[in-house]
Protein backbone atom coordinates (compact mmCIF):
# COMPACT_ATOMS: atom_id res chain seq x y z
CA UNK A 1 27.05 34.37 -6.76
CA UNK A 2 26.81 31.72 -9.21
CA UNK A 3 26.38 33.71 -12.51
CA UNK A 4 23.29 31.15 -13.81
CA UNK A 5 21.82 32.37 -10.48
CA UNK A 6 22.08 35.30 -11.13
CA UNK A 7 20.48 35.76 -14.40
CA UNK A 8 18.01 33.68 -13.24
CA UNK A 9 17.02 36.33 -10.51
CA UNK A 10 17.29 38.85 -12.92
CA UNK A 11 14.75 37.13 -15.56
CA UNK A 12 12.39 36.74 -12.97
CA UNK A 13 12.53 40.22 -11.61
CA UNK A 14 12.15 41.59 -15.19
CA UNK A 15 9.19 38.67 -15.79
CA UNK A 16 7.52 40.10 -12.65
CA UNK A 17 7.28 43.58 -13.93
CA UNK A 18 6.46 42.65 -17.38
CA UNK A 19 3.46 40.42 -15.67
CA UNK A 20 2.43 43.06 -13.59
CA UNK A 21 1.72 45.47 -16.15
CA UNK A 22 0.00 42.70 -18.37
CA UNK A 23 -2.20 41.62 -15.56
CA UNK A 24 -1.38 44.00 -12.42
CA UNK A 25 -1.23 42.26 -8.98
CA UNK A 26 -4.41 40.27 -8.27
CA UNK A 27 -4.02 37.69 -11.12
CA UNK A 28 -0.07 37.12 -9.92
CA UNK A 29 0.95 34.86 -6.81
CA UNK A 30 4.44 35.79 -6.08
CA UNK A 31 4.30 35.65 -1.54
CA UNK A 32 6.50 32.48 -0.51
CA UNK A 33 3.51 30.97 1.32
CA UNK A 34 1.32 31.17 -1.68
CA UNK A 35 3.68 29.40 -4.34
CA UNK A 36 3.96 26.76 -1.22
CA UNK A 37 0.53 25.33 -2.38
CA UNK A 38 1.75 24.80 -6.23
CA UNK A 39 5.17 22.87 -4.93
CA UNK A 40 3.53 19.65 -6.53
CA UNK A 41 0.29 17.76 -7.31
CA UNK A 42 -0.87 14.32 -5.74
CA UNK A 43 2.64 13.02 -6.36
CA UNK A 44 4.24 14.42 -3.16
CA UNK A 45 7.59 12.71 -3.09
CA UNK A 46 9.05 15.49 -5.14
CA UNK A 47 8.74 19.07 -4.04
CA UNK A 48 9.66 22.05 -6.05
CA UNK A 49 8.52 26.02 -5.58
CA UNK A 50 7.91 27.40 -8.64
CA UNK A 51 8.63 31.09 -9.07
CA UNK A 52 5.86 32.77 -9.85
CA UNK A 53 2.01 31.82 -10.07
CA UNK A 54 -0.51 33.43 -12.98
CA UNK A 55 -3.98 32.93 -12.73
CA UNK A 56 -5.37 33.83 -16.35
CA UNK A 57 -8.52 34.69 -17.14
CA UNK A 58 -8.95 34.04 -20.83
CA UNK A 59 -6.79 32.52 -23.79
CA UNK A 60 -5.70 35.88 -24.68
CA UNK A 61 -3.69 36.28 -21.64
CA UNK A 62 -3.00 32.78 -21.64
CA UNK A 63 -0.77 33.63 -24.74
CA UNK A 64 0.91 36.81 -23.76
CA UNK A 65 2.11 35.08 -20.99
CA UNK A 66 3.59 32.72 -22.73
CA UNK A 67 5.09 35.20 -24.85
CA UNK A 68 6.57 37.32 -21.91
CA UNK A 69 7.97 33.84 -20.51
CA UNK A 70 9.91 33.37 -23.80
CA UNK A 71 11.30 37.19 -24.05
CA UNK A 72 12.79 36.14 -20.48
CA UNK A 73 14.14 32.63 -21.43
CA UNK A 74 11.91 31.22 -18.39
CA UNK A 75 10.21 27.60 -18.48
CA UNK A 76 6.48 27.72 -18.05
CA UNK A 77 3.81 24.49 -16.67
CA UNK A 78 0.25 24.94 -17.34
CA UNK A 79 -1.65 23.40 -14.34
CA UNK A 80 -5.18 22.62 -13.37
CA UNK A 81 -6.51 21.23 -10.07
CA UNK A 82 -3.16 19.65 -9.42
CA UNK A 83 -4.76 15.78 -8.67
CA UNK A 84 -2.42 14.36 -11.10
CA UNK A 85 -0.22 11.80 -9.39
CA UNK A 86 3.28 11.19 -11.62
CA UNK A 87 4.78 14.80 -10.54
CA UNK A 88 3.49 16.22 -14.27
CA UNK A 89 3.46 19.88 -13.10
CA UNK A 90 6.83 19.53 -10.93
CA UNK A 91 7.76 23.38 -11.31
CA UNK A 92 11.43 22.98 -12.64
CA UNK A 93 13.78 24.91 -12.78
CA UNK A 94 11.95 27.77 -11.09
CA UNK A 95 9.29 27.71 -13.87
CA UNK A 96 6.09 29.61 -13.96
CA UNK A 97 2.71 28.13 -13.53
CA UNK A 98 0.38 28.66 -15.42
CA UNK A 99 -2.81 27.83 -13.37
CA UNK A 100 -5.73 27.24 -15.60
CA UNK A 101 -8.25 27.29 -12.30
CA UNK A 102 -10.08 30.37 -13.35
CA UNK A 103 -11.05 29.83 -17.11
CA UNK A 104 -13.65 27.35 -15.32
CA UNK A 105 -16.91 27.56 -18.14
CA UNK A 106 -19.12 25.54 -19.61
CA UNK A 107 -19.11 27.84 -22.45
CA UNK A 108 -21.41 26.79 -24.88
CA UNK A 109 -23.91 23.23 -25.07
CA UNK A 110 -24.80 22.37 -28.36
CA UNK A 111 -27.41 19.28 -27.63
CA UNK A 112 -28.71 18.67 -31.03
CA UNK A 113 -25.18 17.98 -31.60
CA UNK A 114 -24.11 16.44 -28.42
CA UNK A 115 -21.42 18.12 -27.78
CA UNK A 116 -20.20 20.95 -25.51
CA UNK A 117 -17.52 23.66 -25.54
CA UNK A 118 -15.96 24.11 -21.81
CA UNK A 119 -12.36 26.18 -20.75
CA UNK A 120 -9.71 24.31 -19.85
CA UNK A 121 -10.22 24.72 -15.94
CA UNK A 122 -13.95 23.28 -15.92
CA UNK A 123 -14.47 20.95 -13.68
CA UNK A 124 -14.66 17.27 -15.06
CA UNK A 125 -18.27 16.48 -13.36
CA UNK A 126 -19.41 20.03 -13.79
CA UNK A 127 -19.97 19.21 -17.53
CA UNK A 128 -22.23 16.24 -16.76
CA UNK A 129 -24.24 18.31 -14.14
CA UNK A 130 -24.83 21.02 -17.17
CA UNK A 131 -26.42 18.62 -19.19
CA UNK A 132 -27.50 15.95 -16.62
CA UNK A 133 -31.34 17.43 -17.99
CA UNK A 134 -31.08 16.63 -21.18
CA UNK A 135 -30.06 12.94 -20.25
CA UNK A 136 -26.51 13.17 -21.67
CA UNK A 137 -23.43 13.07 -19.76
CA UNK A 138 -19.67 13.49 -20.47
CA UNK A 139 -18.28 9.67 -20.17
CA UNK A 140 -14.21 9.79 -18.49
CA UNK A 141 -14.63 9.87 -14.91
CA UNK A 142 -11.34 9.67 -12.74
CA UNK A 143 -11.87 8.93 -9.21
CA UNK A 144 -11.18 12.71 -8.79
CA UNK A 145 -13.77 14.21 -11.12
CA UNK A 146 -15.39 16.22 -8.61
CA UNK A 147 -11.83 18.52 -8.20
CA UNK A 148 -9.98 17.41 -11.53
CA UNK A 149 -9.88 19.53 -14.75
CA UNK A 150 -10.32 19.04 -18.25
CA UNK A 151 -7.32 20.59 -19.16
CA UNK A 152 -5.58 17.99 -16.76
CA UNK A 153 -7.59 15.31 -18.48
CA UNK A 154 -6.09 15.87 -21.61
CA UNK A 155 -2.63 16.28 -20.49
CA UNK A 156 -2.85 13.07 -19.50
CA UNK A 157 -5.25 11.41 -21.17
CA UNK A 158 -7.09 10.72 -17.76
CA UNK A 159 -9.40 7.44 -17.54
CA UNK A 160 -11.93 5.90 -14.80
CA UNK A 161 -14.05 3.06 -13.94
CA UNK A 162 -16.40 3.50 -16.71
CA UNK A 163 -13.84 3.70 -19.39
CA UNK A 164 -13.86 -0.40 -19.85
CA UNK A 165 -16.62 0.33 -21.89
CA UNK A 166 -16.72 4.06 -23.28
CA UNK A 167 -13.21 4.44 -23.80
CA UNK A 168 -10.86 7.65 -22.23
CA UNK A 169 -10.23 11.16 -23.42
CA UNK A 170 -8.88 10.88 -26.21
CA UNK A 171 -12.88 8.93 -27.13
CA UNK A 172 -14.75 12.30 -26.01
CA UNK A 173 -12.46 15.31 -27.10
CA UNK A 174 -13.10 16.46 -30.45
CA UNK A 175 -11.32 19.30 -30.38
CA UNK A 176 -9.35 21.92 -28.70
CA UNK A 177 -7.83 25.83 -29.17
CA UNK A 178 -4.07 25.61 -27.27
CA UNK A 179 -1.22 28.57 -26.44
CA UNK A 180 1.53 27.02 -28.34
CA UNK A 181 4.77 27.17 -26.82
CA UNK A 182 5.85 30.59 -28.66
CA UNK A 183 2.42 32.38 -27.90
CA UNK A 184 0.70 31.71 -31.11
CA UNK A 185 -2.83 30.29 -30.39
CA UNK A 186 -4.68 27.89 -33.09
CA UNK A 187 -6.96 25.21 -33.07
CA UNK A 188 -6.89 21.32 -33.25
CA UNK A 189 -9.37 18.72 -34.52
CA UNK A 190 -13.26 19.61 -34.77
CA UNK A 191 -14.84 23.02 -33.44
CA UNK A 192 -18.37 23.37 -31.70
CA UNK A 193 -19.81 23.63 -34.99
CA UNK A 194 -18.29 20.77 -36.85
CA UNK A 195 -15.95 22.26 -38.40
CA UNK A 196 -12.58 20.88 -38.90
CA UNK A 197 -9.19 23.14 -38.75
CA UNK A 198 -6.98 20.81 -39.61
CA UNK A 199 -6.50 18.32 -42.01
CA UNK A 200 -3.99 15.43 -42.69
CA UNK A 201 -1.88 14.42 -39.74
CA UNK A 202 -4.30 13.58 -36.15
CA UNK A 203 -2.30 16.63 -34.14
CA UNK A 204 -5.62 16.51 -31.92
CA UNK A 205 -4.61 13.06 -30.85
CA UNK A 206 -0.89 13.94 -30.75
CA UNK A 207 -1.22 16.56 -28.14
CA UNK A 208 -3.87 14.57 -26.10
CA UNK A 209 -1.53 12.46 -23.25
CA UNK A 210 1.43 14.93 -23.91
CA UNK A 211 1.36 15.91 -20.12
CA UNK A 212 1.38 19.45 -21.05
CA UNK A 213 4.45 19.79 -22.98
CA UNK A 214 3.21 20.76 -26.25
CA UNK A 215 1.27 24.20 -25.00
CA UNK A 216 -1.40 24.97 -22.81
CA UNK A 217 -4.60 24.02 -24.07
CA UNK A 218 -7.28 26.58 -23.20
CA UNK A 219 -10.98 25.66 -24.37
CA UNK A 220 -11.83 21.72 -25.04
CA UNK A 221 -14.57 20.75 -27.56
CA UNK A 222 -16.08 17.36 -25.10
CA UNK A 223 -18.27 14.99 -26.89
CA UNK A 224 -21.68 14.46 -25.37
CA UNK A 225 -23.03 10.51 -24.83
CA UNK A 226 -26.85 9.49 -24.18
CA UNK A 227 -27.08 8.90 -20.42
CA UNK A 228 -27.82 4.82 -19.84
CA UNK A 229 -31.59 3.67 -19.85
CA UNK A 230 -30.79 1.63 -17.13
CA UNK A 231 -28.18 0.00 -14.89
CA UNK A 232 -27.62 -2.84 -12.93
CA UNK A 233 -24.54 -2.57 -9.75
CA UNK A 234 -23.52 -5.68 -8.45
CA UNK A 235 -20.94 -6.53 -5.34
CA UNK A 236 -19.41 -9.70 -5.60
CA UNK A 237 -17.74 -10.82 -2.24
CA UNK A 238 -14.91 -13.32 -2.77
CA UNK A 239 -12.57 -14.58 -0.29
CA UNK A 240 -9.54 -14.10 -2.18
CA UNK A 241 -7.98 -11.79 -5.39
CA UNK A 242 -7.33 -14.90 -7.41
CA UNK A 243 -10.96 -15.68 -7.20
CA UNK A 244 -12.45 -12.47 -7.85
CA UNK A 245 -9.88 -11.81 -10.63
CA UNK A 246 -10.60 -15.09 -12.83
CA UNK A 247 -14.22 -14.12 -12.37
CA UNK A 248 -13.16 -11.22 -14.33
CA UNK A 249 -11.65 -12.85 -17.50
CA UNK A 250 -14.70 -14.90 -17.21
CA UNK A 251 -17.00 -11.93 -17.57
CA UNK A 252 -15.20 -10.27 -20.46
CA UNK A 253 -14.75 -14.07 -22.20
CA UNK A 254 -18.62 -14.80 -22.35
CA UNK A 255 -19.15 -11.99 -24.33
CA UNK A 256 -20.31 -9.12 -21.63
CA UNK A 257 -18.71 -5.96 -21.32
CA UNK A 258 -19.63 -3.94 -18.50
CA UNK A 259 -19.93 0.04 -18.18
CA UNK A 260 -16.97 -0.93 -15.26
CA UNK A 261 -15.27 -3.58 -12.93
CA UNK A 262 -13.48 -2.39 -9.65
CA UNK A 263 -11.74 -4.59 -7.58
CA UNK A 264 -10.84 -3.77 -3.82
CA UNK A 265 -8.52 -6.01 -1.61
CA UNK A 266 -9.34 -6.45 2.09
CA UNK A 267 -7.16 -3.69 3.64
CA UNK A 268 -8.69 -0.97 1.20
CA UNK A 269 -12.32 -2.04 2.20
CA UNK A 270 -11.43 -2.10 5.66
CA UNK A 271 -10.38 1.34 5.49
CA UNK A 272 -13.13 2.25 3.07
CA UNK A 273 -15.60 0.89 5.64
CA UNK A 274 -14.25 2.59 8.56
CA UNK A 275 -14.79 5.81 6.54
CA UNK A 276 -18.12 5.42 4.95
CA UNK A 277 -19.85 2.62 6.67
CA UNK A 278 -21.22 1.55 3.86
CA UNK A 279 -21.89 -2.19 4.88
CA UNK A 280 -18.48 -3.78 3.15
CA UNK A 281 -17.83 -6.99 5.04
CA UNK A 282 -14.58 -6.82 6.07
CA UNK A 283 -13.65 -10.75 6.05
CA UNK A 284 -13.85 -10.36 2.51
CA UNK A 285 -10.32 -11.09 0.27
CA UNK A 286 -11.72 -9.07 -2.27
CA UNK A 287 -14.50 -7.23 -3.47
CA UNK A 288 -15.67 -6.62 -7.34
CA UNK A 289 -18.08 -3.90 -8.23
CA UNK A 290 -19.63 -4.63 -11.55
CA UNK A 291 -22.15 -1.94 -12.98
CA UNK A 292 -23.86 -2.88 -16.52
CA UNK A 293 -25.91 -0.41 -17.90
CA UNK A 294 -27.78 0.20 -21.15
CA UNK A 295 -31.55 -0.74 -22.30
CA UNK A 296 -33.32 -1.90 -19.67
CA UNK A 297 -34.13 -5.71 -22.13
CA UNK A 298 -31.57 -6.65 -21.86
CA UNK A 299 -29.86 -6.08 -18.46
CA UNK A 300 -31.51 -8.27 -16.17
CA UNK A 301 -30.13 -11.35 -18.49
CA UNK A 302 -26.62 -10.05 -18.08
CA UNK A 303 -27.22 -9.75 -14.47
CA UNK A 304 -28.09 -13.00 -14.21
CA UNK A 305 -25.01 -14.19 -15.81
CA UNK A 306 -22.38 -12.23 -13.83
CA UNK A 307 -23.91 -13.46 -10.95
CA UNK A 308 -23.59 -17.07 -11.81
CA UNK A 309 -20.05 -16.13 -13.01
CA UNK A 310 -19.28 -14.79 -9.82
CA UNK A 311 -20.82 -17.81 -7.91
CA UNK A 312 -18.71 -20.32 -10.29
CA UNK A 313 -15.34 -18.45 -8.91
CA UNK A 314 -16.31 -18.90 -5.67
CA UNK A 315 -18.09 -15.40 -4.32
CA UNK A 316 -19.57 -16.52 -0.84
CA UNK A 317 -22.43 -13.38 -2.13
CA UNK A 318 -23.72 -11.30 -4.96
CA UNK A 319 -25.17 -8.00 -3.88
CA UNK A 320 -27.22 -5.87 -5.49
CA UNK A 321 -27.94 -2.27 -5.27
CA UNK A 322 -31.57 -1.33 -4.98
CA UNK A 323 -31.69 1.80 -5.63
CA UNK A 324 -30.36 4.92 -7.11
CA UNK A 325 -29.47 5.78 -3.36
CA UNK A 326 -27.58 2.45 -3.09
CA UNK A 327 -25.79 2.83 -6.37
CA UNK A 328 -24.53 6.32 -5.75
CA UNK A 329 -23.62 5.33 -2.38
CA UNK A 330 -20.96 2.44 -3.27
CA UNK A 331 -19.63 4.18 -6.21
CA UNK A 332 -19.04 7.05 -3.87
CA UNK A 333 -16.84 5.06 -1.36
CA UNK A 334 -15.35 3.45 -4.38
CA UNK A 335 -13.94 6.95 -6.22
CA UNK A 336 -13.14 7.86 -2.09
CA UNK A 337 -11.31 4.58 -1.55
CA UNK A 338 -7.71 7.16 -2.22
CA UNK A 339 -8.93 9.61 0.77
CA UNK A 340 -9.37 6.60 3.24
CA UNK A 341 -6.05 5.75 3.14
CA UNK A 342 -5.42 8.57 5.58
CA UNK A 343 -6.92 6.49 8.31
CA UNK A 344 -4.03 3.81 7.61
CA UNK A 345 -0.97 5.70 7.00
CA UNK A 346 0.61 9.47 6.64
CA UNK A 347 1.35 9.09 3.76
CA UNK A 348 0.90 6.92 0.19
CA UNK A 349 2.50 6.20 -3.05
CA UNK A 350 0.04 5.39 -5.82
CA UNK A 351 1.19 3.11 -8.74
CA UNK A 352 -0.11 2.65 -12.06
CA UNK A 353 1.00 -0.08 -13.75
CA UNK A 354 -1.10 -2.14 -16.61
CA UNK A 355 -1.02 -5.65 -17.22
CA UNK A 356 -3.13 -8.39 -19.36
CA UNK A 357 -6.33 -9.21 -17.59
CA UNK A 358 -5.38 -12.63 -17.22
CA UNK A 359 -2.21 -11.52 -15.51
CA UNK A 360 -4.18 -10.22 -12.37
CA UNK A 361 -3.42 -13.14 -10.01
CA UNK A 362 0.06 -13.01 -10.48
CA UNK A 363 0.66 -9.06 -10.11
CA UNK A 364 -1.76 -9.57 -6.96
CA UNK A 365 0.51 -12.28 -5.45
CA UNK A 366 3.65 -10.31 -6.69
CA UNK A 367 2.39 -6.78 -4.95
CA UNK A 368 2.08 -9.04 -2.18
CA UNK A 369 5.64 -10.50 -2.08
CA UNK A 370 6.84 -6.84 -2.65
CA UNK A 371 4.50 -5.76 0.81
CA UNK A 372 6.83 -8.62 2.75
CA UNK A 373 9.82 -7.47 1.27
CA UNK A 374 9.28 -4.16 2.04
CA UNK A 375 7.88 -4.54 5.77
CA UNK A 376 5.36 -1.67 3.65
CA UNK A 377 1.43 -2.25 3.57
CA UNK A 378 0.03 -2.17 0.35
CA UNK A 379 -3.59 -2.03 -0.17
CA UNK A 380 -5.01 -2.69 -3.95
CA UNK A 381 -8.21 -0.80 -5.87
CA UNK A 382 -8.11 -0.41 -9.27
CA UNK A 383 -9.92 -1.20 -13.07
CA UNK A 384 -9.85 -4.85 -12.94
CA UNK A 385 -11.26 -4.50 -16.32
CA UNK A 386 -9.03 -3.38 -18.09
CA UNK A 387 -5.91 -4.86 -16.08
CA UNK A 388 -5.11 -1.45 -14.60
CA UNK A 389 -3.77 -1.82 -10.82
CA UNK A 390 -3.74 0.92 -8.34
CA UNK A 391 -1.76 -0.34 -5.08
CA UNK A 392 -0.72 2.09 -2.74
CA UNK A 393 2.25 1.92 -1.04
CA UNK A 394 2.17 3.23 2.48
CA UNK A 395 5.08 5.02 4.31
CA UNK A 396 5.69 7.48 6.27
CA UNK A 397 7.91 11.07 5.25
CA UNK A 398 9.73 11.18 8.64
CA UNK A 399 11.34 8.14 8.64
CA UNK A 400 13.67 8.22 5.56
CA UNK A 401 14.42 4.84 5.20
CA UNK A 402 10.31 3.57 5.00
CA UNK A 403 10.71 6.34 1.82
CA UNK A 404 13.31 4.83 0.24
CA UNK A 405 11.95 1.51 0.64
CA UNK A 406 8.66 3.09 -0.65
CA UNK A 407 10.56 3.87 -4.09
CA UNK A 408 12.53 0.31 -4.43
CA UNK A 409 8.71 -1.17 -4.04
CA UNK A 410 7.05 0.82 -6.56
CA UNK A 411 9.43 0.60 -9.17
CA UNK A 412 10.19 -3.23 -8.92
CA UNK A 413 5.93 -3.60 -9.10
CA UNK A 414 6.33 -1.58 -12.50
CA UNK A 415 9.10 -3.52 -13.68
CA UNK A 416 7.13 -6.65 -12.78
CA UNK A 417 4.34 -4.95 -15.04
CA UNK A 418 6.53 -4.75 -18.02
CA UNK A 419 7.71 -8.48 -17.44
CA UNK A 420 4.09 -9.37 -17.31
CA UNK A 421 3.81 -7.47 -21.24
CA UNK A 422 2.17 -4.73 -19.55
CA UNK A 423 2.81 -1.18 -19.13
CA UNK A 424 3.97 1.59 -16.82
CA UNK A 425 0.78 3.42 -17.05
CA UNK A 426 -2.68 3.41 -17.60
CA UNK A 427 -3.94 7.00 -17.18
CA UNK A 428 -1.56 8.61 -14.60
CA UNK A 429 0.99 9.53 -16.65
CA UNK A 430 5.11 9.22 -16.52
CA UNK A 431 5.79 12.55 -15.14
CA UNK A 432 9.17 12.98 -12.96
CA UNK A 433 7.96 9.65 -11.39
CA UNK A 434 8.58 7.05 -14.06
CA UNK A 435 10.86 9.01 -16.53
CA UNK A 436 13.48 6.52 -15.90
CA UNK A 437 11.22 3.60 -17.24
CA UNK A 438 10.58 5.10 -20.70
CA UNK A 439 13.91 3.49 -21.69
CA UNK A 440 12.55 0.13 -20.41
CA UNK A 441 9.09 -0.15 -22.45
CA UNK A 442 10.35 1.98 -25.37
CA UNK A 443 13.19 1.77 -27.81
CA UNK A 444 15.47 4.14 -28.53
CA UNK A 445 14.22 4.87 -32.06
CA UNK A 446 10.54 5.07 -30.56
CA UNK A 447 11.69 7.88 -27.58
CA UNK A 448 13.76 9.67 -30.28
CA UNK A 449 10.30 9.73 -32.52
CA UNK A 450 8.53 11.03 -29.36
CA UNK A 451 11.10 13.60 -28.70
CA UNK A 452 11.63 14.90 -32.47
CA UNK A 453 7.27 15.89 -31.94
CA UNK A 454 7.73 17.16 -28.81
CA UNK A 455 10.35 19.89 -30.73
CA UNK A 456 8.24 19.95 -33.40
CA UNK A 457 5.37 21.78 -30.86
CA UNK A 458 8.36 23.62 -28.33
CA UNK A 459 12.00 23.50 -30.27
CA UNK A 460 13.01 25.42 -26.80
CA UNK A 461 11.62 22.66 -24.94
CA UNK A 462 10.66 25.62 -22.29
CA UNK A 463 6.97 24.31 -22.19
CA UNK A 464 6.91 21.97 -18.97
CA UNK A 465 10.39 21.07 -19.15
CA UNK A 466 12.39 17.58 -18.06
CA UNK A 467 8.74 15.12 -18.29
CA UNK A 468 8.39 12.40 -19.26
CA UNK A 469 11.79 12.07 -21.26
CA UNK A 470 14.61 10.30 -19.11
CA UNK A 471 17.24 12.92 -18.79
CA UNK A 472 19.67 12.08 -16.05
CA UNK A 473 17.39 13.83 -13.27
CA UNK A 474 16.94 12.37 -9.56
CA UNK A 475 14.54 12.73 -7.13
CA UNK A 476 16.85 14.97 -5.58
CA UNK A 477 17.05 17.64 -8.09
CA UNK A 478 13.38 18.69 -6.66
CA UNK A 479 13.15 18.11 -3.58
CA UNK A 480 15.58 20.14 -1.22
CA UNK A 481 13.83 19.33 1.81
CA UNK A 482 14.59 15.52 1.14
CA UNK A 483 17.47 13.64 -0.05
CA UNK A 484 16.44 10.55 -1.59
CA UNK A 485 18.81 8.25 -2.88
CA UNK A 486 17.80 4.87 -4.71
């Protein structure tokens, strides 16, 4: 037996033990067919089983598991609801997860304040519903904030439609206690009750978008934002994505900033539609959802203009929604427009690349080349607003070719992105996924400057090892049920 092998096996059989008296049996998924579930998140192109599963229950055992991982030399991932979609919680190198899933509170609401003290493993929406009442809300919403974490969110520094105008994250978390890498536990930026624990240097910042590789953060300070007076949802229909996408810079250039702006291409509504029966018209090119919100003076004016706006590019129709009812309903099949897919294809591959607002026709009519080129369908919904596309590249698993071809696609739309002075992503993350194209939007100097923090936090480097950082690794290092060669 290879002799790495085999002190691998025996690290994990003396990990087991030492995790089985910390914790006993309940808390620890070790059955094959349970560590099946935690072989990946959203990004399913690369599978790995990690070795063991721990479900803590508080930050203290947070950190002696952490500290029982390092006496055995074995990596560890925290993980939350696993709807991240770069492969950032890959388990390599038969790492342990640590799955956040039960520290689940909202702790503490402090409303005078505005703010609110939630574990790691709350539920992004959940903290809105808690406060809903008191007509605040918590403002990042990701399309998958009915199953995605807070934790997660600040891994990645996780957006959503209504970013354009309240910023992500990094805007609403004051603070946070994290597991560092060698078990110690301290605190970053500003507690529940104002008070700051450290000084100098922004660490809070630092850590927020580090995909989990600085420690596993454990309870999240969130701030707290006055829920809207009012709102205003409008549908523009447009025949095409050049249309609805100049009626975007138009928008932003007279002065307007909407709460968001979603764009969907034909073949995404017509799936969206088939799912939800919302009313969509299916003829359409593309379709722009456009929600303003703030005091009700004021909003009606702004209406106005967006729909001439929207007229002046062209939209055969403005809609509006009526009611609450209405409202809830499109944004619903707008944050589902990812689980439609399924009635198009097996399977997906979701991009993230950014460009310049004003860049949107040409990434449009470039994803659209690449779907030729391909033979691959490849519907588009994504933040218009803020330039951030979303096309999904369908293929199916079986056929190895259509997933190769899947691959080539993706990564010439993000090198397009980069031509266009964009970026490789807006709030998924680089993961396994894109490590290869930190070398392409970064400089040596700047990765080394990344890399000397990231040592800084984990000098083992045993905290969600080989992310983000290009390192030489394929697809097929993780995924043995797949051979994948690009």
């Amino acid at each position: 037996m290879n002799l790495d092998v085999n002190r691998a096996i025996t690290a994990h059989t003396a990990l087991l033990e030492d995790l089985r008296r910390l914790l006993g049996t309940e808390q620890i998924l070790s059955d094959p067919l349970d560590l099946l579930v935690y072989e990946c998140d959203a990004y399913t192109l690369e599978k790995k089983i990690p070795s063991l599963v721990v479900l803590p229950n508080s930050t203290f055992e947070v950190a002696e598991i952490v500290r029982c991982c390092n006496k055995h030399g074995v990596p560890f991932i925290p993980r939350g609801a696993g709807t991240n979609l770069s492969g950032a919680i890959l388990p390599i190198e038969n790492a342990v997860i640590i799955s956040l899933t039960r520290m689940n509170k909202v702790l503490q609401v402090d409303i005078e304040n505005r703010r609110a003290l939630v574990e790691s493993g709350c539920v992004n929406l959940w903290i809105t519903n808690a406060v809903r009442s008191a007509g605040l809300l918590y403002a990042p919403d990701p399309s998958s904030q009915t199953a995605c974490t807070i934790g997660g969110n600040v891994a990645t520094n996780s957006g959503g439609p209504h970013t354009l105008k309240y910023g992500v994250t990094t805007n609403h978390v004051l603070g946070f206690e994290m597991v560092l890498p060698d078990g110690e536990v301290t605190w970053l930026g500003t507690t529940l009750n104002g008070g700051e624990e450290t000084g100098g240097l922004d660490l809070r910042g630092a850590v927020i978008g580090c995909e989990g590789m600085f420690g596993v953060v454990t309870r999240v300070v969130v701030n707290l934002i006055p829920a809207p007076q009012s709102w205003r949802t409008l549908l523009g229909v447009f025949s095409s994505v050049e249309d609805a996408s100049q009626a975007v810079s138009d928008i932003i250039a007279s002065g307007i900033v909407p709460a968001a702006l979603e764009m969907m291409d034909q073949l995404i509504t017509q799936a969206v539609e088939a799912a939800y029966k919302f009313g969509f018209p299916l003829d359409a090119g593309a379709l722009l959802i456009v929600e303003l919100d703030g005091l009700e003076a004021d909003l009606e004016n702004q209406a106005i203009d967006v729909e001439r706006l929207c007229l002046a590019n062209n939209a055969t129709e403005v809609r509006r929604a009526r009611t609450d009812k209405q409202r809830a309903d499109l944004w619903k099949c707008r944050k589902r427009a990812f689980g439609a897919i399924g009635r198009l294809s097996p399977n997906f591959l979701t991009q993230d690349g950014v460009v310049p607002r004003s860049k949107l026709p040409e990434i449009m009519r470039f994803i659209q080349h690449t779907s030729v080129k391909f033979n691959l369908r490849i519907p588009n919904v994504f933040h218009a607003g803020d330039g951030n596309i979303h096309p999904l590249i369908l293929y199916n698993e079986a056929i190895p070719e259509e997933v190769v071809r899947a691959v080539q696609a993706g990564n010439e739309i993000l090198d397009r992105c980069l031509e266009l002075g964009g970026s490789v992503s807006g709030e998924h993350g680089i993961g396994v996924e894109k490590a290869s194209f930190m070398e392409k939007q970064f400089s040596k100097t700047d990765i080394e400057a990344m890399m000397t923090l990231r040592r800084i936090f984990d000098p083992e480097q045993r905290c969600n090892p080989h992310k983000m950082f290009p390192n030489g690794k394929r697809c097929m290092d993780f995924a043995p049920r797949r051979q994948i060669s690009v």
